[in-house]
Protein backbone atom coordinates (compact mmCIF):
# COMPACT_ATOMS: atom_id res chain seq x y z
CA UNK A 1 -134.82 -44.01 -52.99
CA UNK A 2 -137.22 -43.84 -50.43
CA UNK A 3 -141.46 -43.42 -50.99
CA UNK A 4 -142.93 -40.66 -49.89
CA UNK A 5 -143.85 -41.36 -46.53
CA UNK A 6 -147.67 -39.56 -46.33
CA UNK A 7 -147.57 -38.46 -42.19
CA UNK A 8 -148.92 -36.02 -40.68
CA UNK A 9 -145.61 -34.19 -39.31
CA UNK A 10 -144.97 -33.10 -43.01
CA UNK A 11 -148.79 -32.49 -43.73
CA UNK A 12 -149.22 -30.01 -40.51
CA UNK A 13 -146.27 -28.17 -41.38
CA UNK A 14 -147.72 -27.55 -44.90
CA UNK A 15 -146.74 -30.86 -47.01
CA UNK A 16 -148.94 -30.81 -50.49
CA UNK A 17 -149.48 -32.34 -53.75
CA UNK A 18 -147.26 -29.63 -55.35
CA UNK A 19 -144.33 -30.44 -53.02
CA UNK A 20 -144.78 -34.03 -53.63
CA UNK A 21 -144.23 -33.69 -57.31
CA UNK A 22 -141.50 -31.07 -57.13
CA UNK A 23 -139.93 -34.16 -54.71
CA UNK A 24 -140.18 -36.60 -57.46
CA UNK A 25 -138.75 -34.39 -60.23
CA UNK A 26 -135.88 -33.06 -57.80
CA UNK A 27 -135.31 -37.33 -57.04
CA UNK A 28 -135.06 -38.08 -60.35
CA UNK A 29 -132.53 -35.46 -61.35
CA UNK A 30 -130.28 -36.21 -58.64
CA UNK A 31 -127.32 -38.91 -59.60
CA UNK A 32 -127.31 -39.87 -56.01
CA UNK A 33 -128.02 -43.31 -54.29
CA UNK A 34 -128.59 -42.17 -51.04
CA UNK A 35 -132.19 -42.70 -49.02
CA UNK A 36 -133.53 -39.28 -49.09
CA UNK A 37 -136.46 -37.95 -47.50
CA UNK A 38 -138.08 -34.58 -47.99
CA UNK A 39 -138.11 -32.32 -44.86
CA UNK A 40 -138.80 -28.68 -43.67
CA UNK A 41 -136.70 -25.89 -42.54
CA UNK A 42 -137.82 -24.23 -39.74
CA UNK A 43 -134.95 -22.65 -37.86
CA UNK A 44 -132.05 -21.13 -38.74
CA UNK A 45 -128.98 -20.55 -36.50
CA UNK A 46 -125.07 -19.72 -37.29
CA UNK A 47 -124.10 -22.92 -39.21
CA UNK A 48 -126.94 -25.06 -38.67
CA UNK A 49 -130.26 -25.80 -38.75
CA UNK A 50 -133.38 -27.44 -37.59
CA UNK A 51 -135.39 -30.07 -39.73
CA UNK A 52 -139.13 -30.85 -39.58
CA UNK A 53 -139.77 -34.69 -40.80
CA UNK A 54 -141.53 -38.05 -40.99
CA UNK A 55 -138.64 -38.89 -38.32
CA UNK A 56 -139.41 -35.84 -36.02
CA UNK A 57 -137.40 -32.58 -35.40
CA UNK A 58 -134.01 -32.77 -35.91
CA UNK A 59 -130.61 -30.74 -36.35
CA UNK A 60 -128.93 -30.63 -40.06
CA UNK A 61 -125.93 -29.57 -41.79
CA UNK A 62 -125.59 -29.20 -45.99
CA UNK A 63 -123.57 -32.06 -47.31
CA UNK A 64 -119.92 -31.38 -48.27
CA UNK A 65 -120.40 -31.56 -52.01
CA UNK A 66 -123.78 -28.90 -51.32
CA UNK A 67 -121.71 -26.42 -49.79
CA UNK A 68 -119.19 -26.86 -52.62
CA UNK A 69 -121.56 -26.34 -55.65
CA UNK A 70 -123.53 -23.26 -54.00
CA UNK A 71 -122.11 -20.13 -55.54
CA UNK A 72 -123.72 -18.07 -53.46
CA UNK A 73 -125.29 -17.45 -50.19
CA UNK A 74 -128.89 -17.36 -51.71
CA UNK A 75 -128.13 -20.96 -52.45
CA UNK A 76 -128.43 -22.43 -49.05
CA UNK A 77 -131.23 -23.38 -46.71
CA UNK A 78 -133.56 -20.67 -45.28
CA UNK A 79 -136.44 -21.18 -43.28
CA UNK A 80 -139.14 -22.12 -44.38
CA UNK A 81 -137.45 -24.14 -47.34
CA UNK A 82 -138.67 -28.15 -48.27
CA UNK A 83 -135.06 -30.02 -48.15
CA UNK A 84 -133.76 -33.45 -49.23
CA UNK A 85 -132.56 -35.00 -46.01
CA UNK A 86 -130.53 -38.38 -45.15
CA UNK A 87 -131.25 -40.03 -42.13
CA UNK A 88 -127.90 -41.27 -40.52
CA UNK A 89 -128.59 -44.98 -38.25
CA UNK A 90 -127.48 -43.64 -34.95
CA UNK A 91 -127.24 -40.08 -35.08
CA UNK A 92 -129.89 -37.55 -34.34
CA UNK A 93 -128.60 -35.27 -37.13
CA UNK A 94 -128.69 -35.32 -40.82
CA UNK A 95 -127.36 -34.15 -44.15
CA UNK A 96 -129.30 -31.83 -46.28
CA UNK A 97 -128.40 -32.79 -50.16
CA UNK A 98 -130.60 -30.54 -52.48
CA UNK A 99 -133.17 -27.91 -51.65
CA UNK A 100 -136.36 -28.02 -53.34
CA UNK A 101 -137.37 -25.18 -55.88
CA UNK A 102 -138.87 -22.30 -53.38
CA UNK A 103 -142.60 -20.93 -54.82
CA UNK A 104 -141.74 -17.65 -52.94
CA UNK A 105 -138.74 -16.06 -50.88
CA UNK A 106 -138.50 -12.80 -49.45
CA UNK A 107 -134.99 -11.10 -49.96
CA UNK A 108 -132.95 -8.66 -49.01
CA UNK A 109 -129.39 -7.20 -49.60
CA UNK A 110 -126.93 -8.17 -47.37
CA UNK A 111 -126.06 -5.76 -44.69
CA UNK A 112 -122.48 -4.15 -45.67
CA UNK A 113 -121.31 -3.59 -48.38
CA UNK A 114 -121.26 -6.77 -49.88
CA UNK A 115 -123.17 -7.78 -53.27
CA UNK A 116 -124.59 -10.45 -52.25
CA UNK A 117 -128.46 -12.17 -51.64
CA UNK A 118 -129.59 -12.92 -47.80
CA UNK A 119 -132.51 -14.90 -47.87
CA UNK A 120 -135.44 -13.64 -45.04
CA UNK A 121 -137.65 -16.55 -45.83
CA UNK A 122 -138.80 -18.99 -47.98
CA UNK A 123 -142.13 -20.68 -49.34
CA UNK A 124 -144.17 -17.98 -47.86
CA UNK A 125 -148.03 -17.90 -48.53
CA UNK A 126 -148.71 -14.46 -46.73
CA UNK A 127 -146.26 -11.66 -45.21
CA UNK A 128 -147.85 -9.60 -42.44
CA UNK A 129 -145.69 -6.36 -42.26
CA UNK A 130 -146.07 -5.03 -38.71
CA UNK A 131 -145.10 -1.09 -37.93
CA UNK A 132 -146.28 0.03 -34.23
CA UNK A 133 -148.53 3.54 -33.85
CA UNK A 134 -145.62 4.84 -31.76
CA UNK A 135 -143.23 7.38 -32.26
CA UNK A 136 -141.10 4.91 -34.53
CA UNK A 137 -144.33 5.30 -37.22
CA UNK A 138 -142.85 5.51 -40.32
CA UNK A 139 -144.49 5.93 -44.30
CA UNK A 140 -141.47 5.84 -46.05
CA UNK A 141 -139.76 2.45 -44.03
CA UNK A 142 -143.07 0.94 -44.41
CA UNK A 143 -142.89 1.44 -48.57
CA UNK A 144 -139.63 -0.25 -48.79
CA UNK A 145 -140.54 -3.28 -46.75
CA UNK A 146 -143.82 -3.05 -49.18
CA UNK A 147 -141.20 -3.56 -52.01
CA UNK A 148 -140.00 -6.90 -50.75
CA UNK A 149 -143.05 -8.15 -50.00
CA UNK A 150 -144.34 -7.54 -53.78
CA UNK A 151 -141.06 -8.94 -55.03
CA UNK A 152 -141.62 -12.20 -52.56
CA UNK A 153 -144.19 -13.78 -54.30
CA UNK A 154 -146.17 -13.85 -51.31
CA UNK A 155 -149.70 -11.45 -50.18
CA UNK A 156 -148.23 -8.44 -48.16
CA UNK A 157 -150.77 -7.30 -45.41
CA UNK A 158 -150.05 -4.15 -43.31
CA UNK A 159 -150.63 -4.78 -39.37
CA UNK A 160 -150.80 -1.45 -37.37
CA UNK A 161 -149.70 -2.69 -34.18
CA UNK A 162 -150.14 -1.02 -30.88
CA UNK A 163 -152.92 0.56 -31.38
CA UNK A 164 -153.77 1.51 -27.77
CA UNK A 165 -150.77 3.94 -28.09
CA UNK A 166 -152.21 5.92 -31.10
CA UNK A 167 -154.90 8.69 -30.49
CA UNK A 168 -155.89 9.32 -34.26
CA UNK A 169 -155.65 5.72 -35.88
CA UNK A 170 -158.47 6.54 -38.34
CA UNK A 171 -155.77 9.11 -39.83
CA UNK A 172 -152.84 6.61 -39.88
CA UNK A 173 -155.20 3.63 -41.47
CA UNK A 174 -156.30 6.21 -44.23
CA UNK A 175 -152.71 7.45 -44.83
CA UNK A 176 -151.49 3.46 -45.06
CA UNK A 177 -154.27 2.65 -47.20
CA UNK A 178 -153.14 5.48 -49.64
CA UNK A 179 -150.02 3.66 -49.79
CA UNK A 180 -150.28 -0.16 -49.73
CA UNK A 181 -152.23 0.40 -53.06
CA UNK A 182 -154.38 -3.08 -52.65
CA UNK A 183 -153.70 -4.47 -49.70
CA UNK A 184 -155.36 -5.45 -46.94
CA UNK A 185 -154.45 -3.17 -43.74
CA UNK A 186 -155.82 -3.50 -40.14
CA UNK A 187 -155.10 -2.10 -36.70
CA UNK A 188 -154.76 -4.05 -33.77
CA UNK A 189 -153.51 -4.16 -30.01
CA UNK A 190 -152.53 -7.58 -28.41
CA UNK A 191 -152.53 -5.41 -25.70
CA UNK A 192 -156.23 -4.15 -25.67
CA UNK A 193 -157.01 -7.23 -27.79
CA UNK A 194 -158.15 -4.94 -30.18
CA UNK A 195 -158.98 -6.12 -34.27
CA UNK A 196 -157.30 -9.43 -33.76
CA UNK A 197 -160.08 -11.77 -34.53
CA UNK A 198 -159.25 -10.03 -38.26
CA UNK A 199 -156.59 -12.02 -38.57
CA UNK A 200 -158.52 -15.53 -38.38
CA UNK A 201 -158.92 -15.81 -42.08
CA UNK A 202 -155.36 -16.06 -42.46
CA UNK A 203 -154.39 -18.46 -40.05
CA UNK A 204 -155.73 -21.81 -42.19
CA UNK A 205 -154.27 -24.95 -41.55
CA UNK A 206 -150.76 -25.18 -43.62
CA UNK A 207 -151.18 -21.71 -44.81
CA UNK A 208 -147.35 -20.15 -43.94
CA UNK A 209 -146.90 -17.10 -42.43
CA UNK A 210 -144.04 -14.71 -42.53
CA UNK A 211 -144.38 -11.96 -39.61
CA UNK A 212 -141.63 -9.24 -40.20
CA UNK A 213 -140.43 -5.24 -39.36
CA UNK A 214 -139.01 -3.13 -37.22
CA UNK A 215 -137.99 -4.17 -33.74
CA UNK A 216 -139.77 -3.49 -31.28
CA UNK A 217 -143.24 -3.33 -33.45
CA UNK A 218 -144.53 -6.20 -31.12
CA UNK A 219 -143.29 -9.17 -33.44
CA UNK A 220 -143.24 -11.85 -30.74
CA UNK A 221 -146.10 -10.46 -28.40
CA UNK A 222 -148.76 -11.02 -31.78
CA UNK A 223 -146.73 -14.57 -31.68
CA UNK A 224 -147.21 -15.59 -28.66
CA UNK A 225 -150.81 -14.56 -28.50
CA UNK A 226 -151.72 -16.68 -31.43
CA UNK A 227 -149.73 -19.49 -30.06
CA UNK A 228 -151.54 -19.72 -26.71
CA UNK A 229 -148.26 -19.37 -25.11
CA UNK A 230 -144.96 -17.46 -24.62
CA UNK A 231 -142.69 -19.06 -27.46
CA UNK A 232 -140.44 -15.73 -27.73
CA UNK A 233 -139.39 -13.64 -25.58
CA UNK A 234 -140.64 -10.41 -25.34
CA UNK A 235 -138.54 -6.87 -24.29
CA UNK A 236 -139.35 -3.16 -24.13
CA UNK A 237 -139.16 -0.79 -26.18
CA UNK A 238 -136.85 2.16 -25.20
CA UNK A 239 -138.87 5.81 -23.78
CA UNK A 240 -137.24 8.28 -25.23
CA UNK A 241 -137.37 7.15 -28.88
CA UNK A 242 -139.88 3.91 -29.10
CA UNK A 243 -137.38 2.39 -30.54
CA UNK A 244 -137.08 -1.35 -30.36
CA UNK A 245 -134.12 -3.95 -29.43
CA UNK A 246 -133.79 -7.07 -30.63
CA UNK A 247 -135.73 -10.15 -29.36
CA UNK A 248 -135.65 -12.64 -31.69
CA UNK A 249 -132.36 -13.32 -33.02
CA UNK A 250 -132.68 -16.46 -35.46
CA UNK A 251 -135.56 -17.26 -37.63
CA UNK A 252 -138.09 -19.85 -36.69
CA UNK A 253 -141.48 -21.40 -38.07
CA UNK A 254 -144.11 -22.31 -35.76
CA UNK A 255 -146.83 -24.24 -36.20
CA UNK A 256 -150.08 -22.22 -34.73
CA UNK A 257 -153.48 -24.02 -33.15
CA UNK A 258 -155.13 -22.65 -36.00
CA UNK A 259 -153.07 -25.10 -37.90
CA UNK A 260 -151.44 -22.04 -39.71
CA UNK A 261 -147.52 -21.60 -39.66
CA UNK A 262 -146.41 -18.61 -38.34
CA UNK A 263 -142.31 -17.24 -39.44
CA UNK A 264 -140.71 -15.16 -36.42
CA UNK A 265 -137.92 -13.13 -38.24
CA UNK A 266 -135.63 -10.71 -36.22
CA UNK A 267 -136.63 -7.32 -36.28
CA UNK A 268 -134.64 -5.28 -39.04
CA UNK A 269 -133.22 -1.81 -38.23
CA UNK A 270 -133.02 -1.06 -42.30
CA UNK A 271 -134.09 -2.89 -45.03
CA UNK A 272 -131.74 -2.88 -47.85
CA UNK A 273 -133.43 -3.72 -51.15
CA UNK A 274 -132.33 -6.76 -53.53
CA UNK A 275 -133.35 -6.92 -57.39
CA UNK A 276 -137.16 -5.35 -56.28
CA UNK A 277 -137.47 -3.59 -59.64
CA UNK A 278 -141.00 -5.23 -59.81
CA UNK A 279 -141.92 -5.08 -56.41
CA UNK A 280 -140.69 -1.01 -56.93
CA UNK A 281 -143.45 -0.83 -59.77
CA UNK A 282 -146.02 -2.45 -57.75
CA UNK A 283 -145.30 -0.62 -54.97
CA UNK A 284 -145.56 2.94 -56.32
CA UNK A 285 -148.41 1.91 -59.51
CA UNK A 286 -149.76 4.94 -58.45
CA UNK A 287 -146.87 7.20 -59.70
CA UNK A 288 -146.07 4.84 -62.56
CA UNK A 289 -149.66 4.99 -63.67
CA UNK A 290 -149.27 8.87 -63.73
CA UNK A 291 -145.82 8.88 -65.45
CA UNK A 292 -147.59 7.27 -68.48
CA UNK A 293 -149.89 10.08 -68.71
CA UNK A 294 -147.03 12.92 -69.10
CA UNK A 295 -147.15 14.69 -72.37
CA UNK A 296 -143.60 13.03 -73.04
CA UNK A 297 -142.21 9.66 -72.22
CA UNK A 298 -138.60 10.20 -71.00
CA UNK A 299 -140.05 12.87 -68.73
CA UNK A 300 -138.35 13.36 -65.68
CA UNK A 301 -141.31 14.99 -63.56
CA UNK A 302 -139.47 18.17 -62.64
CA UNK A 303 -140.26 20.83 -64.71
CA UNK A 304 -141.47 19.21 -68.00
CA UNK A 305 -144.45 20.68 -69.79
CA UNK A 306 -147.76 18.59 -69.33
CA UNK A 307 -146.45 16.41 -66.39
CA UNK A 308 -148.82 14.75 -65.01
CA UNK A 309 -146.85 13.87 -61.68
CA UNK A 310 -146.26 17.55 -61.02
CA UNK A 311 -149.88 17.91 -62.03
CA UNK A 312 -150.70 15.36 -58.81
CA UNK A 313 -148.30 17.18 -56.48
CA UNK A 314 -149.68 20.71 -57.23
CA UNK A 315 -153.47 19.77 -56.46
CA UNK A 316 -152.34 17.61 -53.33
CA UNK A 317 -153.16 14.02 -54.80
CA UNK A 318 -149.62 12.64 -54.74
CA UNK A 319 -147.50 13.35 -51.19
CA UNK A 320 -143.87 15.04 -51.81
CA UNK A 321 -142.45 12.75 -49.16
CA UNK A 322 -144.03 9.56 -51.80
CA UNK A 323 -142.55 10.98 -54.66
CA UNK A 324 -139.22 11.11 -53.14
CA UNK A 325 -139.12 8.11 -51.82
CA UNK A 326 -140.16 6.56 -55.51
CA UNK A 327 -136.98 8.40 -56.80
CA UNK A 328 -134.95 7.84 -53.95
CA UNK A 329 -135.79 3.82 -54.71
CA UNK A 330 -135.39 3.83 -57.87
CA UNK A 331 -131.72 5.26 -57.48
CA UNK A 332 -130.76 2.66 -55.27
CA UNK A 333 -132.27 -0.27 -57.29
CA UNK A 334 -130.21 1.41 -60.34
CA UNK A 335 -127.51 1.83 -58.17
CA UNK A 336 -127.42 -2.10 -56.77
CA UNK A 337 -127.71 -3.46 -60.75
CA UNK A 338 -124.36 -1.66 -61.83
CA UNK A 339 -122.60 -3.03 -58.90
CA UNK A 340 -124.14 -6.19 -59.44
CA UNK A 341 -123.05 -6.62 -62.91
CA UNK A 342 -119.66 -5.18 -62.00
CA UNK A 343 -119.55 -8.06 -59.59
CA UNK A 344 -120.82 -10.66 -61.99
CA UNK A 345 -118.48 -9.28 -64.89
CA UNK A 346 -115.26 -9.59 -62.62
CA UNK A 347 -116.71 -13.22 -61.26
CA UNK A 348 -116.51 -14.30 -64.86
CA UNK A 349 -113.08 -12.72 -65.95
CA UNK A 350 -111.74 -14.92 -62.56
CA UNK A 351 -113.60 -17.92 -63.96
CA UNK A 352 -111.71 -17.43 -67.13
CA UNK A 353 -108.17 -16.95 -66.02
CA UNK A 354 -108.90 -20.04 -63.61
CA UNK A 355 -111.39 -22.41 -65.87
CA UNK A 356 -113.00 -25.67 -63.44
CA UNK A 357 -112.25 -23.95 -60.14
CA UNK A 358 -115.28 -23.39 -57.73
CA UNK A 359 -115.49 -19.82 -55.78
CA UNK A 360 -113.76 -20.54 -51.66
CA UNK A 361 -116.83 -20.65 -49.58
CA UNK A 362 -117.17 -18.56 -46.68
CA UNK A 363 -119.14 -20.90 -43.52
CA UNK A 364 -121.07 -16.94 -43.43
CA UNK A 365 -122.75 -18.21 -46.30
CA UNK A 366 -124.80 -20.24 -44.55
CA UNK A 367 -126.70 -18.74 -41.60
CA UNK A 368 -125.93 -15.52 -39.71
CA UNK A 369 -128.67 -13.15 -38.51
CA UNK A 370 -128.11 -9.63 -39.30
């Protein structure tokens, strides 16, 4: 096996002392005498993807016998993940064997209605979650990608965008605060350069950043502006509705002046939760902090004697709109778990009835933008 090769290319793009021993352990548990070589993921296309190493930037496919044990799409690559690579004499590509454990991913559900784990990024230190002051404002969309960001394992921080096209943004900043309970929110305009010189203490050297939200909330303009230059295209926003189209269509890491890394992800019509139950409490601590205060404990905050949720919406400290979207939430989540474990249970029945075989792998598994 190869030594760790200590270069910069890996340092920039966030190489540390905990990735060098999670390296070592993932070495030694591999029964493989290949040369490997740890690398980055940083973009993300149909089938393949794009490696950051010691040898430079190159394009890389999953080994045979990787795509065969992965039992599910949340198995593969994403970007932003630290890879086991071989280098192949003569070729500019290479083989990704093993992926390293991830300290963070942001996840969704898969768009359809198929169970199954899609992967928005990995090894993410900060997410910024950008919503535009235009018509497409929207509380409720904002909570649910305030969900996945809890459930991440990475610091969620609210960016009002487009801030030149709001009139009253001391009324939206209060109303966001009231809702991203804890976390840091700030307005800005790439536009008007307005508020973005908050967003320096984020953007330290190695520190990865995952920008993500609606399209058309100015995604790739804040991009390019802290790049220095146009790496992403950039397209309006349609009149009538403020609605955005999509821009960028694959997910890519780039690697900032500041040193920081910044995640482009395309811009996400809906966001369908995954397993968020924690991110759900976190989310709404507010409510949940009430609910323990009702007189009983299986109280379903309707008409319940002593509740002290109604209590909140009566004198006008808890929003209906909030409420409903905590209950609307916590449906789906419910909802997602029983088909889940249908899904597992009938998985396992197959397994039985057919002991050693391996699920057929579907090449979707492995990279498509939705």
């Amino acid at each position: 096996m190869n030594q760790l090769n200590h270069e910069s290319t890996i340092t920039a793009y966030g190489w540390s002392r905990h990735w060098e021993d999670s390296f070592a352990a993932t070495i030694a548990s591999l029964s493989s005498n290949k040369e490997l070589v740890p690398g980055r993921i940083i973009a993300q296309y149909s089938h393949v993807y794009r490696v950051i190493s010691s040898d430079g930037d190159k394009i890389a496919k999953v080994s045979g016998k990787f795509e065969y044990d992965a039992e599910a799409r949340g198995d593969f690559p994403a970007v932003g993940d630290w890879v086991l690579i071989e280098l192949l004499k003569g070729d500019p590509n290479v083989i990704i064997h093993a992926v390293l454990p991830r300290h963070s991913a942001m996840t969704r559900k898969q768009a359809g209605s198929t169970i199954e784990e899609q992967i928005i990024g990995a090894n993410i230190d900060k997410i910024f979650l950008a919503t535009a002051l235009n018509q497409d404002y929207n509380a409720r969309k904002l909570e649910r990608f305030l969900i996945a960001a809890w459930e991440s394992g990475a610091s969620p921080v609210v960016l009002l965008t487009k801030a030149d096209l709001c009139d009253d943004t001391e009324a939206i900043l209060q109303e966001v605060q009231s809702i991203a309970l804890g976390v840091p929110v700030h307005c800005i305009s790439v536009q008007d350069r307005l508020g973005l010189e908050q967003l320096d203490d984020y953007l330290t050297p190695g520190t990865t950043i995952a920008v993500t939200g609606s399209s058309g909330v100015g995604k790739s303009t804040l991009l390019n502006w802290l790049a220095g230059h146009n790496v992403q295209e950039v397209q309006d926003i349609r009149n009538q509705d403020s609605r955005g189209r999509h821009t960028t269509t694959h997910r890519e890491l780039f690697l900032l002046p500041s040193g920081a890394l910044l995640m482009d992800t395309p811009g996400m019509r809906e966001l369908q939760l995954w397993d968020t139950v924690e991110g759900w409490q976190h989310t709404f601590a507010d409510i949940e902090q009430l609910a323990e205060q009702c007189r009983f404990r299986d109280c379903r905050h309707e008409t319940e004697v002593d509740c002290a949720v109604q209590t909140a919406l009566l004198d006008g400290s808890l929003e209906p709109l909030r409420l409903a979207n905590y209950r609307k939430t916590e449906k789906e989540l419910a909802h997602l778990a029983r088909k889940e474990r249908n899904v597992n249970r009938k998985r396992k029945k197959e397994a039985v009835r057919s002991p050693g075989s391996k699920p057929k792998h579907r090449k979707e598994f492995q990279g498509e933008i939705d």
